[in-house]
N, C-alpha and C. Protein backbone atom coordinates (compact mmCIF):
# COMPACT_ATOMS: atom_id res chain seq x y z
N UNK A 1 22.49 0.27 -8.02
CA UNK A 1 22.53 -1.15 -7.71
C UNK A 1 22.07 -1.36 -6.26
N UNK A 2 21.27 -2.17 -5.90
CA UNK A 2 20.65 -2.64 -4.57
C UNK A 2 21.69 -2.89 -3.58
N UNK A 3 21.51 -2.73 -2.65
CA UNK A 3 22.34 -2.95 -1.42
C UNK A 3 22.33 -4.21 -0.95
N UNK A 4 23.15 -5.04 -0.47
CA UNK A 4 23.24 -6.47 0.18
C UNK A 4 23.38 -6.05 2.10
N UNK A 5 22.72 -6.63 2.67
CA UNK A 5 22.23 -6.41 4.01
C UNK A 5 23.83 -7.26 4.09
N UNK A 6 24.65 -6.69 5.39
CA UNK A 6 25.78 -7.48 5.95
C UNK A 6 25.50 -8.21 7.04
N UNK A 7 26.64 -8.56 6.90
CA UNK A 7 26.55 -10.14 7.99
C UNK A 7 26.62 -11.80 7.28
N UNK A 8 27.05 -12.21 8.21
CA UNK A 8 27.53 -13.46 8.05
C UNK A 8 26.28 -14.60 7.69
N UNK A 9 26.46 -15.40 6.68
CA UNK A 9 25.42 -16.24 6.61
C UNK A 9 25.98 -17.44 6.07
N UNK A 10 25.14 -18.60 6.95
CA UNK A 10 25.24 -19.72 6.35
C UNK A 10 24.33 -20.43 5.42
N UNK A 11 24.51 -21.77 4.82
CA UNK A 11 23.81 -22.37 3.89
C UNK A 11 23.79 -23.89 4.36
N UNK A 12 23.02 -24.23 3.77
CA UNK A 12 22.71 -25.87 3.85
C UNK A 12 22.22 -26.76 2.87
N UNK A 13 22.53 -27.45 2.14
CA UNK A 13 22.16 -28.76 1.74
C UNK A 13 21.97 -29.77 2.46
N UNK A 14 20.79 -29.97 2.79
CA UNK A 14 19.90 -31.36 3.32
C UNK A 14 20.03 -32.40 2.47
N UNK A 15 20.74 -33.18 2.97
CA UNK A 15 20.64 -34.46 2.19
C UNK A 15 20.12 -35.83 3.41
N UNK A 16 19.71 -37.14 2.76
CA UNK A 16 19.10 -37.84 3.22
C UNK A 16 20.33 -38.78 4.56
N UNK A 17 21.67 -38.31 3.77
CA UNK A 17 22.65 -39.32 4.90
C UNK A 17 24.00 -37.93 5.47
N UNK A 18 23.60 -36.35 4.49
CA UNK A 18 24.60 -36.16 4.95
C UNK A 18 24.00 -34.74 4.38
N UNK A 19 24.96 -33.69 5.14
CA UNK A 19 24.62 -31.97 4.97
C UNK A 19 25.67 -31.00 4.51
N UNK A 20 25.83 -30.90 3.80
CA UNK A 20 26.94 -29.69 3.31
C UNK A 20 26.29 -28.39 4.03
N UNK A 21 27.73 -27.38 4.86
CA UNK A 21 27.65 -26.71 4.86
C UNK A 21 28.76 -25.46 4.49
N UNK A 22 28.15 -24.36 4.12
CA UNK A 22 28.81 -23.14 3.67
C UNK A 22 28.60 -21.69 4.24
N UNK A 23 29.48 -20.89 4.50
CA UNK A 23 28.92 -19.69 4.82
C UNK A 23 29.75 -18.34 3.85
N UNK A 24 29.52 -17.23 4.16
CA UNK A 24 30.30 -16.09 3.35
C UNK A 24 30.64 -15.11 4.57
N UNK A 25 31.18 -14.68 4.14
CA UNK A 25 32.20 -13.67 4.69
C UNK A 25 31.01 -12.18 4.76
N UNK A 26 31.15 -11.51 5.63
CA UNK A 26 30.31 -10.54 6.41
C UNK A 26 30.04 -9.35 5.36
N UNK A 27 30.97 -9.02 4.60
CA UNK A 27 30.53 -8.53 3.30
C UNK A 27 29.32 -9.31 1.98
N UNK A 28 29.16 -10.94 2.28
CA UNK A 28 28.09 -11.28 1.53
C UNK A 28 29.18 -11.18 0.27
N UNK A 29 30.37 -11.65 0.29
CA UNK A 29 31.24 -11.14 -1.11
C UNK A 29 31.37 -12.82 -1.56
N UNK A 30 31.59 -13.83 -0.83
CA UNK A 30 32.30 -14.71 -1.03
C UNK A 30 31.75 -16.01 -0.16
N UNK A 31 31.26 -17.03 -0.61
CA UNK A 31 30.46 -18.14 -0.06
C UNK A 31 31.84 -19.53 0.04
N UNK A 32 32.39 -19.67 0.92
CA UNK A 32 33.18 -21.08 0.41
C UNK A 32 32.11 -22.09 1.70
N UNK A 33 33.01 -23.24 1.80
CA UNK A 33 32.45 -24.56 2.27
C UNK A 33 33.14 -24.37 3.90
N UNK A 34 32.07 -24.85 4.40
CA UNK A 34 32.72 -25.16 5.93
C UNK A 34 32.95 -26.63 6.54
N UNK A 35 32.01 -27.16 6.04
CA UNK A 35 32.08 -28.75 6.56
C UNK A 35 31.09 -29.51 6.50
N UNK A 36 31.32 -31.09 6.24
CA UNK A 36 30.04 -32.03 6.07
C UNK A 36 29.57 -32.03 7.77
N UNK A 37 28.12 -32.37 7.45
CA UNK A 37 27.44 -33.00 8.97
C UNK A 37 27.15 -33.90 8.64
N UNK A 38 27.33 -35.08 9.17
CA UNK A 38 26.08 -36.48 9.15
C UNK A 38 24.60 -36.29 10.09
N UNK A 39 24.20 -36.90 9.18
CA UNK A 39 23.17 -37.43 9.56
C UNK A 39 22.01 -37.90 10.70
N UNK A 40 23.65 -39.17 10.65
CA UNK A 40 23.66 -39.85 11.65
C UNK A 40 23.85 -39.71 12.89
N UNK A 41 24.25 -38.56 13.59
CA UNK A 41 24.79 -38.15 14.77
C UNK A 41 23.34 -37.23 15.13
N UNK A 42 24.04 -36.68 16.85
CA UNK A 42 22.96 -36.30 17.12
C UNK A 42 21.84 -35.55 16.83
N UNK A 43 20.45 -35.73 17.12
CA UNK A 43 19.45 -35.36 16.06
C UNK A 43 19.40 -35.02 15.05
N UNK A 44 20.02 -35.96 14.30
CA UNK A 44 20.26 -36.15 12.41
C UNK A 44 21.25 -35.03 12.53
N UNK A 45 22.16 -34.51 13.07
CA UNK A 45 22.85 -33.23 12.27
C UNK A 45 22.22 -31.83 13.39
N UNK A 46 21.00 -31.70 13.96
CA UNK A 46 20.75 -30.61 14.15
C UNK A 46 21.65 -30.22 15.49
N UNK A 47 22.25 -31.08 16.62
CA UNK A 47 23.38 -30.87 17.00
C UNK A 47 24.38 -29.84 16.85
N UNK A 48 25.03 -30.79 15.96
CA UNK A 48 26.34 -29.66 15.15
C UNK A 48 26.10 -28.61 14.43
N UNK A 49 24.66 -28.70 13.74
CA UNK A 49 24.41 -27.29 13.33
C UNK A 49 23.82 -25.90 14.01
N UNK A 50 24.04 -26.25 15.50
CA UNK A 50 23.25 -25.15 16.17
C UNK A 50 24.54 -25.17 16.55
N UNK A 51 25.26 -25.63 16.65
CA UNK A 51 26.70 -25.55 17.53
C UNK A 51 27.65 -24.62 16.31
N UNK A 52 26.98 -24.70 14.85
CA UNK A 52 27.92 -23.95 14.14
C UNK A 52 27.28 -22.86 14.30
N UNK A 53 25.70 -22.30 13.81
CA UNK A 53 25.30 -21.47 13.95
C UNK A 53 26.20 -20.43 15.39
N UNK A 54 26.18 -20.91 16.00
CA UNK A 54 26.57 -20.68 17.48
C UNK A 54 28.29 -19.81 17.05
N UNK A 55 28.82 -20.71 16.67
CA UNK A 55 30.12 -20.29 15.89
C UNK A 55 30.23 -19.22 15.16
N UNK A 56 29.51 -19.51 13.99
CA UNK A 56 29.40 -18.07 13.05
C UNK A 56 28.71 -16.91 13.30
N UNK A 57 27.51 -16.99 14.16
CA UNK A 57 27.14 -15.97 14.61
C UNK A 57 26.40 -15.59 13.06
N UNK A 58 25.77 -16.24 12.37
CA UNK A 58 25.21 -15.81 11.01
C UNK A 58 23.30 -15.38 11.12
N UNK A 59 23.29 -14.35 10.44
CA UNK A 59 22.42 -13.33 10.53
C UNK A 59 21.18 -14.27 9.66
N UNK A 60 21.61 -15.15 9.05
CA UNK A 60 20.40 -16.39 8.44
C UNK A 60 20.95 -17.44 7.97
N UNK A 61 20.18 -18.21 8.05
CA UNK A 61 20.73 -19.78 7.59
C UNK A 61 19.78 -20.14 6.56
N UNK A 62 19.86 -20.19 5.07
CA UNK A 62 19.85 -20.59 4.15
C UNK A 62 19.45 -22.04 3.69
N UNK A 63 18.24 -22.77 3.38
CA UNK A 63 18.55 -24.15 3.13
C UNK A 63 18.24 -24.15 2.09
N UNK A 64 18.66 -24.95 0.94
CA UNK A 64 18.01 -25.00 -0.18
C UNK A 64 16.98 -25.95 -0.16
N UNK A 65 16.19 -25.80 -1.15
CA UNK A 65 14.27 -26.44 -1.12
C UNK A 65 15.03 -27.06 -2.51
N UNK A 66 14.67 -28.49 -2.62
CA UNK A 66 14.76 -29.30 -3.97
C UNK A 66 13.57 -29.09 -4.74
N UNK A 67 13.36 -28.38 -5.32
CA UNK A 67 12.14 -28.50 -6.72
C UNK A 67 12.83 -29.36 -7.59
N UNK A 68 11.68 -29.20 -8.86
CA UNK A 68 11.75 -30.59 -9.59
C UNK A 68 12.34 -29.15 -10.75
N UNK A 69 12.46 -29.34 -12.30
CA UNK A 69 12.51 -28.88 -13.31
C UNK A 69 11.41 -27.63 -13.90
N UNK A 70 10.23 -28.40 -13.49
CA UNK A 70 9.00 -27.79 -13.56
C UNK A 70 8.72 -27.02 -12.49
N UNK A 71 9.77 -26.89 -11.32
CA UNK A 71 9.29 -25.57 -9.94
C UNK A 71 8.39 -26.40 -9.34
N UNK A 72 7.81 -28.03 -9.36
CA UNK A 72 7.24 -28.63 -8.26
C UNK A 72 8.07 -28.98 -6.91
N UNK A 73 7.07 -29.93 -6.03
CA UNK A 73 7.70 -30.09 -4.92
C UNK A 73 7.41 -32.08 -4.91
N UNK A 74 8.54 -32.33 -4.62
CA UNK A 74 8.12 -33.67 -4.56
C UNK A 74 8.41 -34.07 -3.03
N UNK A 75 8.61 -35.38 -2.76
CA UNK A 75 9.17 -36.40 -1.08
C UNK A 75 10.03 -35.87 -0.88
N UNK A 76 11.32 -35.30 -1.81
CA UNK A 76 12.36 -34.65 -1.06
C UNK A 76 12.38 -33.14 -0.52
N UNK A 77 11.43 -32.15 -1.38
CA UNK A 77 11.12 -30.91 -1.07
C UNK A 77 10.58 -30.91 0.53
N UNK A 78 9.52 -32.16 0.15
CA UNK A 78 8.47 -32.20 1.61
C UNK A 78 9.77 -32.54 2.81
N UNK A 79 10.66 -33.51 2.92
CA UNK A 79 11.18 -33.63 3.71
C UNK A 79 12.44 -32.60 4.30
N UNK A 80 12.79 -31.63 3.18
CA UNK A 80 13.24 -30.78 3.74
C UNK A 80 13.35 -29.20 4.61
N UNK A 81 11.45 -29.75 3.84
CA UNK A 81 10.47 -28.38 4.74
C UNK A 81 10.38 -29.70 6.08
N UNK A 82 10.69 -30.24 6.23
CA UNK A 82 10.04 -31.27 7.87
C UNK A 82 11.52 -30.65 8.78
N UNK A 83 12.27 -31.34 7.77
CA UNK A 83 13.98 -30.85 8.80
C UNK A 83 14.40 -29.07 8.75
N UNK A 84 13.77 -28.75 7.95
CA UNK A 84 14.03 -26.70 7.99
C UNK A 84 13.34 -26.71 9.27
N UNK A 85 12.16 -26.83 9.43
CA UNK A 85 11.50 -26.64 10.42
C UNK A 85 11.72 -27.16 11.74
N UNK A 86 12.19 -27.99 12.07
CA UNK A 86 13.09 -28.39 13.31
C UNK A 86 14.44 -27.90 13.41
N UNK A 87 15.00 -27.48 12.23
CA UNK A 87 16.30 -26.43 12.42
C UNK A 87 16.03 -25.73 13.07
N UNK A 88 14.99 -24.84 12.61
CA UNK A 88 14.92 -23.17 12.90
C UNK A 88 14.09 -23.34 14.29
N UNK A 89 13.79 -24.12 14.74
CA UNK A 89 13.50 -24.28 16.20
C UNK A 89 14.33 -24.53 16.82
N UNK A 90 15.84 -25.12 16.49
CA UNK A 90 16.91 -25.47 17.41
C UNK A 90 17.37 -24.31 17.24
N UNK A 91 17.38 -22.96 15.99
CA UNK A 91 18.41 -21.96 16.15
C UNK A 91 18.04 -20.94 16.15
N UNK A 92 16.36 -21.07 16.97
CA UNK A 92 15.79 -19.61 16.95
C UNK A 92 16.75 -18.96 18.67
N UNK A 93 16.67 -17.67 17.89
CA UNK A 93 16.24 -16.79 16.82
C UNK A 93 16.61 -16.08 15.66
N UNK A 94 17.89 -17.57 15.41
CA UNK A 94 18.05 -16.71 14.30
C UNK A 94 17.36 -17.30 13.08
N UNK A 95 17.02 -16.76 11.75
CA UNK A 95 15.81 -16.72 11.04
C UNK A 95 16.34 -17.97 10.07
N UNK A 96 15.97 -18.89 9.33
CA UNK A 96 16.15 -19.71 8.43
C UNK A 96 15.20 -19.25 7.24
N UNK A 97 15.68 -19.40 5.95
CA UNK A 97 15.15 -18.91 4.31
C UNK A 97 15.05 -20.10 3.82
N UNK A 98 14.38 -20.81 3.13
CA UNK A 98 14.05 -21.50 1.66
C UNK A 98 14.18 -20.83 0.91
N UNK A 99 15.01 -21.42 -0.09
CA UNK A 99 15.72 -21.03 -1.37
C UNK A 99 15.78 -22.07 -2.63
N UNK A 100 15.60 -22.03 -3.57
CA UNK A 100 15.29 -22.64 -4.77
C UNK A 100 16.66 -23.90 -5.07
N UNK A 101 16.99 -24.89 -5.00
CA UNK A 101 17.92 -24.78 -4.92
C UNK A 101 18.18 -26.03 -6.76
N UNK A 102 17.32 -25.99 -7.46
CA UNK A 102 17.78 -27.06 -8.91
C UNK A 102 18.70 -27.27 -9.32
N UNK A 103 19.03 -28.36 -8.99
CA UNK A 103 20.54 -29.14 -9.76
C UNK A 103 21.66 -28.76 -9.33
N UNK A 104 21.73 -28.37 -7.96
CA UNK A 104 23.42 -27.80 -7.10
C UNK A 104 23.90 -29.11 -6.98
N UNK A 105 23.65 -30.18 -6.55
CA UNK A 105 23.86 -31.33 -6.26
C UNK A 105 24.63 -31.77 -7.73
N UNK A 106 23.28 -31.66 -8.58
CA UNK A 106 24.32 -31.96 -9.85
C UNK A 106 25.49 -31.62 -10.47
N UNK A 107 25.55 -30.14 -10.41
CA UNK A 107 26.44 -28.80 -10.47
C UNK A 107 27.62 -29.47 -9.93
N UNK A 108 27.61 -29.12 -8.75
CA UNK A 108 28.36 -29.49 -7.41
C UNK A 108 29.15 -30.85 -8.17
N UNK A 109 28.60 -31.99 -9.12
CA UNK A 109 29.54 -33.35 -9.22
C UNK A 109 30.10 -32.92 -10.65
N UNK A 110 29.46 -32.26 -11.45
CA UNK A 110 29.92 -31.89 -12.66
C UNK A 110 31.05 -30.79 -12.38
N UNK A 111 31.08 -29.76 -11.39
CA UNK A 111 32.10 -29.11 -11.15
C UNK A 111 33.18 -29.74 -10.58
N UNK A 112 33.17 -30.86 -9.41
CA UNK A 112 34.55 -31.55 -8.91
C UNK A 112 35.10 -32.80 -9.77
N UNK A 113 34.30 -32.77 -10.78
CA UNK A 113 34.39 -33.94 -11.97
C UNK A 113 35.69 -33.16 -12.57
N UNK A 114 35.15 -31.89 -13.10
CA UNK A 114 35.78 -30.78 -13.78
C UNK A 114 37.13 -30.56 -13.51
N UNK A 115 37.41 -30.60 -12.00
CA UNK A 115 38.28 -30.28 -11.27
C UNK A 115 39.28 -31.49 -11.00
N UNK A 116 39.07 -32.45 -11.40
CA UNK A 116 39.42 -33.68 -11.44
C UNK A 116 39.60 -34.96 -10.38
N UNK A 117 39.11 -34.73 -9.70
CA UNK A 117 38.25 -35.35 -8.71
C UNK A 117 37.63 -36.94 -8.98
N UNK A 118 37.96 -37.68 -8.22
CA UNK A 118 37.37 -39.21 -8.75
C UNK A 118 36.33 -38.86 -8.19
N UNK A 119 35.08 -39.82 -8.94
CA UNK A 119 34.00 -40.00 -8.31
C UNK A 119 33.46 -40.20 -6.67
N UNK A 120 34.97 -41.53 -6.40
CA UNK A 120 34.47 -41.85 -5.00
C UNK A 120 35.27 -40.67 -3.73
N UNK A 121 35.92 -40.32 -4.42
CA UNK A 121 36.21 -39.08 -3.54
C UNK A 121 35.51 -37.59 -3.54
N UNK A 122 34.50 -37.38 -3.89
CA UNK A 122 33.13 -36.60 -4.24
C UNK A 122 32.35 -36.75 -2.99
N UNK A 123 31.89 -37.86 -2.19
CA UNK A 123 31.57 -37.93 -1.72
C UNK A 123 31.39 -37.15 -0.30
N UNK A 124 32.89 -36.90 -0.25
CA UNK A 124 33.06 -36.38 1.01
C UNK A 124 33.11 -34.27 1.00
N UNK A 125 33.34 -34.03 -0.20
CA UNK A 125 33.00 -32.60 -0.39
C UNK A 125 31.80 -32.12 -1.08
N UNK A 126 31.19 -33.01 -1.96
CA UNK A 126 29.67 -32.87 -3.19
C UNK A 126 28.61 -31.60 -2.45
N UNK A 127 28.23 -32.25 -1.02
CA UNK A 127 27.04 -31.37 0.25
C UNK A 127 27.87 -30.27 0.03
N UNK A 128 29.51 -29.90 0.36
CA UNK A 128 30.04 -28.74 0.94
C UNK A 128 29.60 -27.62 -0.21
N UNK A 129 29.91 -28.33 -1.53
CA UNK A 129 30.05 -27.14 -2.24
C UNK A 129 28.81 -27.31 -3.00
N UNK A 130 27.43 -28.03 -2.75
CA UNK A 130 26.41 -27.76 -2.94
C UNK A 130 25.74 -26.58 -2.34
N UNK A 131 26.33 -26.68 -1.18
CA UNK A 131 25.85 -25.65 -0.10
C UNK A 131 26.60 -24.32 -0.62
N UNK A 132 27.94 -24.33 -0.95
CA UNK A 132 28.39 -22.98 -1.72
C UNK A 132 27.44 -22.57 -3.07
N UNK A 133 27.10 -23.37 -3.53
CA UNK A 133 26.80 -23.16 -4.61
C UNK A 133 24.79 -22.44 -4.44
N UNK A 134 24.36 -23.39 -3.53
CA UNK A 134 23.58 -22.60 -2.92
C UNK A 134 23.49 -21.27 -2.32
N UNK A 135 24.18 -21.03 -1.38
CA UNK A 135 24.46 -19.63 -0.97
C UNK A 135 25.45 -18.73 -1.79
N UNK A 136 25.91 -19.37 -3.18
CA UNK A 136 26.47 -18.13 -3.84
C UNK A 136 25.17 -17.55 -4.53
N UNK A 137 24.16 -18.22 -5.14
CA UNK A 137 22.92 -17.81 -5.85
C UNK A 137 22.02 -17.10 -5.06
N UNK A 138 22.02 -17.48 -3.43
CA UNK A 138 21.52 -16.63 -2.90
C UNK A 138 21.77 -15.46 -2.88
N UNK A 139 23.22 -15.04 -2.75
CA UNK A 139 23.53 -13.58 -2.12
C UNK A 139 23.69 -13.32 -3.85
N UNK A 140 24.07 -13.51 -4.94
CA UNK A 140 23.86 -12.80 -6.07
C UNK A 140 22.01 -12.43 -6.38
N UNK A 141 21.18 -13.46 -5.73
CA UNK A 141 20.12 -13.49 -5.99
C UNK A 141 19.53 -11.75 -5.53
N UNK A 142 20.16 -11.69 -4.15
CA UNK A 142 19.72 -10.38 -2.82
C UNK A 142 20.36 -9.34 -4.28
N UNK A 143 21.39 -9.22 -4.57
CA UNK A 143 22.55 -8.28 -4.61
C UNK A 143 21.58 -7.46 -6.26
N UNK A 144 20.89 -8.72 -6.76
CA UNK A 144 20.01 -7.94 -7.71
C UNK A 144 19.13 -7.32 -7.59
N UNK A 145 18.57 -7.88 -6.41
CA UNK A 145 16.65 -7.75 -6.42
C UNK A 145 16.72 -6.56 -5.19
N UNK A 146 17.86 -6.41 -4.39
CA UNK A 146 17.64 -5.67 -2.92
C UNK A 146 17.10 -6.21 -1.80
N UNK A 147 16.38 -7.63 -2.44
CA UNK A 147 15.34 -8.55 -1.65
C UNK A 147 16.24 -9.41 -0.95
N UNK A 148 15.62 -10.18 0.36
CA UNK A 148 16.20 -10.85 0.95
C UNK A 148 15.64 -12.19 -0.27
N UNK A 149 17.05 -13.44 -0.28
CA UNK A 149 16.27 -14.33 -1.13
C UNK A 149 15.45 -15.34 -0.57
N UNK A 150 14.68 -15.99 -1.59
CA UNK A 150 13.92 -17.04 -0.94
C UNK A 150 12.47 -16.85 0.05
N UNK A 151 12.74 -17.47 0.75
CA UNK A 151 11.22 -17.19 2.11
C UNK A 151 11.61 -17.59 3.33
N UNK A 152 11.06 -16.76 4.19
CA UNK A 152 11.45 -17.22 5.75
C UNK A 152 10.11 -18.46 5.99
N UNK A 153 11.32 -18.80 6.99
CA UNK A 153 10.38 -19.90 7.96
C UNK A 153 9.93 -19.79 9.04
N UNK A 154 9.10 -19.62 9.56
CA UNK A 154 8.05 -19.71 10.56
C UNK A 154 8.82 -20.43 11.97
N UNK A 155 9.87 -20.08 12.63
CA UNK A 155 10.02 -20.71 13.80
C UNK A 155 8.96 -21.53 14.35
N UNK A 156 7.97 -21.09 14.49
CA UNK A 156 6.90 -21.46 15.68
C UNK A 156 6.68 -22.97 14.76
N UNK A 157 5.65 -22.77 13.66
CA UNK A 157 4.94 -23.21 12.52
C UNK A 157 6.10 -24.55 12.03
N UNK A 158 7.32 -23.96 11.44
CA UNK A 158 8.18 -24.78 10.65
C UNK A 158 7.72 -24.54 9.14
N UNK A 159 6.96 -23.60 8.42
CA UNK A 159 6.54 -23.36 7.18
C UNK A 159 6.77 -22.02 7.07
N UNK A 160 6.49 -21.79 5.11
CA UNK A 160 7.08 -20.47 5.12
C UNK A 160 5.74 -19.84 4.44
N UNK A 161 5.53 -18.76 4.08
CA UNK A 161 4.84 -17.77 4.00
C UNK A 161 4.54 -18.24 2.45
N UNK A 162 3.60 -19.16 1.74
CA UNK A 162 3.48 -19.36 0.25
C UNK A 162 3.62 -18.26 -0.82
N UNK A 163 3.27 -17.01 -0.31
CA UNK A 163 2.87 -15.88 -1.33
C UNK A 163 4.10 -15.03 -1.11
N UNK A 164 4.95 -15.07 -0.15
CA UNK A 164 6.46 -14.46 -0.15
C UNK A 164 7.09 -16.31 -0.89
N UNK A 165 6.86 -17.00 -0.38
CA UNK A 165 7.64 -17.81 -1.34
C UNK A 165 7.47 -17.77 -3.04
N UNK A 166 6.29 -17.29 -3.43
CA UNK A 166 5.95 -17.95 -4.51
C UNK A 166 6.38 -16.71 -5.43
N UNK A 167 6.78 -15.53 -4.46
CA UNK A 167 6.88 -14.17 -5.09
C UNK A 167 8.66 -14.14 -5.92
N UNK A 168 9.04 -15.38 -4.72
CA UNK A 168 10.80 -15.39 -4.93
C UNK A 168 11.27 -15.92 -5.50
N UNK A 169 10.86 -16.80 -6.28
CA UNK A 169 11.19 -17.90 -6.95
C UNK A 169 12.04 -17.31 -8.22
């Protein structure tokens, strides 16, 4: 069985008013939720997220890429390659991944639905455990393949490598 590289990593769900985040435990065993970011605060969120990075000390930061059903990219994919890419310039050097991320969001309301959870109280955890749910697929993703998941991003650039992306999917 492939080896999982250690160290601490976080995750992200980009959303348009608000960011779930998650990280795992240094073994790569266990992904829970750390906390919403807004938006709205300083530079949309990238603020508090260099300030967590800073915190966790995590060996990559994880965002998930919204594809469509069909593995396209639509306005929301594009906009979250615009904000990856100004991340990973606020938290170089440490490395940021695109990662596949279909229907966590959905997942994420059908699971706290599950859990019994009102709708309007969803709101305030939906990002957190999108973002778990993201970085649990990641590190099961590594733990199969030996591969790091997803694709890095280009500090300099803000884009990732198409033919390592397109290899990871």
């Amino acid at each position: 069985m492939p080896e999982l590289r250690r160290g601490v990593r976080l995750a992200v769900d980009v959303g348009t008013v608000r960011i779930g985040v998650a990280r795992c435990d240094a073994g790569g065993i266990l992904a829970t939720p750390v906390r919403t970011v807004s938006r709205k605060g300083p530079e949309e969120g990238l603020t508090e997220l260099a300030e967590l990075v800073r915190e966790h000390e995590p060996i990559e930061v994880i965002v998930g890429l919204p594809r469509s059903l069909h593995g396209g990219e639509g306005s929301a994919a594009e906009a979250v390659r615009a904000y990856s890419g100004r991340l990973s310039r606020a938290i170089d050097p440490v490395p940021v991944r695109l990662v596949d991320e279909r229907l966590t969001t959905v997942s994420a309301h059908q699971a706290l639905h599950a859990a019994g959870r009102s709708s309007r109280k969803h709101r305030s955890v939906v990002d957190q455990v999108a973002a778990v749910m993201i970085l649990q697929a990641a590190l099961d993703s590594e733990r199969n393949s030996g591969r790091p998941p997803g694709a890095p991003l280009d500090a300099h650039t803000g884009t990732a490598d198409p033919e390592t992306e397109e290899d990871r999917r």
